[in-house]
Structure formats: C-alpha cells, structure tokens
Protein backbone atom coordinates (compact mmCIF):
# COMPACT_ATOMS: atom_id res chain seq x y z
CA UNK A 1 101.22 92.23 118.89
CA UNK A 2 100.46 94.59 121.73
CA UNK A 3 97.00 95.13 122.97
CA UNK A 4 95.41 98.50 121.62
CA UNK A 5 92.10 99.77 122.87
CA UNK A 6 92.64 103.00 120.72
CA UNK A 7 92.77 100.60 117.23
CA UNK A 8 90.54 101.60 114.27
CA UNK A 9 88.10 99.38 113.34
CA UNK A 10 89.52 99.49 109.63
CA UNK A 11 93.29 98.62 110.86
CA UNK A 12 91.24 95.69 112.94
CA UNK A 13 89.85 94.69 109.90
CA UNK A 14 93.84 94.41 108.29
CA UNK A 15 95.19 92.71 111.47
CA UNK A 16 92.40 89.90 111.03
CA UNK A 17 93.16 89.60 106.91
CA UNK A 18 96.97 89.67 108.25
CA UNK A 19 96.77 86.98 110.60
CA UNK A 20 94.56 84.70 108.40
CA UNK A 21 96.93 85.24 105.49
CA UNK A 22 99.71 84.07 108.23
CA UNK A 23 97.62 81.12 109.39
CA UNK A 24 97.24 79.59 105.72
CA UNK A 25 101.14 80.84 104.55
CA UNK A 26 101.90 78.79 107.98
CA UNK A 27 99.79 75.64 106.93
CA UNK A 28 101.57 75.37 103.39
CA UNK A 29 104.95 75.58 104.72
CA UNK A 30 103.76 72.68 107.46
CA UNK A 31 102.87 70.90 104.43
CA UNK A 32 106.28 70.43 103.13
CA UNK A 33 108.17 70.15 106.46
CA UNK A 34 109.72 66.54 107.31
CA UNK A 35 110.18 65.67 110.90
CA UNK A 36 108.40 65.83 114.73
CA UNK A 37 110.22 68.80 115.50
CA UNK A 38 109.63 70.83 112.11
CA UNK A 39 105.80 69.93 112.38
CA UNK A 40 105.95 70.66 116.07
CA UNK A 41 107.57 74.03 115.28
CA UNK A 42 105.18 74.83 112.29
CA UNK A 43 102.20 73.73 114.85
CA UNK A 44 103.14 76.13 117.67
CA UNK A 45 103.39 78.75 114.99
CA UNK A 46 99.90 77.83 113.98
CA UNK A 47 98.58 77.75 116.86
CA UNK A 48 99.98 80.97 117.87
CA UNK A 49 98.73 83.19 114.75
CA UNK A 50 95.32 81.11 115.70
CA UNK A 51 95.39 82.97 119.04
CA UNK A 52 95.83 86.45 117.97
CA UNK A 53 93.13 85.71 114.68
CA UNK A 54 90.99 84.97 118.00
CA UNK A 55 91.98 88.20 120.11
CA UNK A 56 91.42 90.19 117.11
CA UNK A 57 87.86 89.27 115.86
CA UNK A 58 86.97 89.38 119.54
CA UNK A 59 88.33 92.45 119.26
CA UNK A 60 86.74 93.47 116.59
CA UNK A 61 83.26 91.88 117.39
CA UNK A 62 83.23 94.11 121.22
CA UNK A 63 83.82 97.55 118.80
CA UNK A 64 81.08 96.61 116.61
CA UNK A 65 78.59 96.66 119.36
C-alpha cells in the first residue's frame, strides 16, 4: 500500500482491521501448507502483512496525538 499522509483516521482504523484479518487468514493457510518452500512462502507473506500492521498503527498512533 502506498504511503498517505492525507488518510482518515477512520479508513486507518479499516487498514489496521484489514491487515490483522490478513495476518491471521495468512497463519491458517501456513497451518495446512507441507514443505520448506510453502512455509517459507506463507512466512514472507506473514511477515510482510506484519510490516504494514506496523506502519499503520504507527500511523495511526502519530494522528492521534
């Protein structure tokens, strides 16, 4: 996702709900993947909807204040 100073804090609020729901969708798939490179995949995937979850609740945190 792009960076956008100009987001609402409500459409912040989806983003974060968004990426969690990705994160856990993410970590039952992982669960029924076989194989280093199908739990390597599903951990970079992870990892990346981690990062943005991050970006966004910073995000989110610096409007709040």
């Amino acid at each position: 996702m792009p960076k956008d100073t100009s987001i609402s804090l409500p459409d912040l609020e989806d983003r974060i709900a968004i990426a969690r729901d990705n994160i856990r969708q993410l970590t039952e798939q992982a669960a029924a993947y076989s194989g280093a490179a199908d739990e390597e995949r599903a951990a970079n995937r992870i990892a990346e909807q981690q990062d943005e979850l991050d970006r966004l609740i910073k995000q989110r945190d610096a409007f709040k204040k």
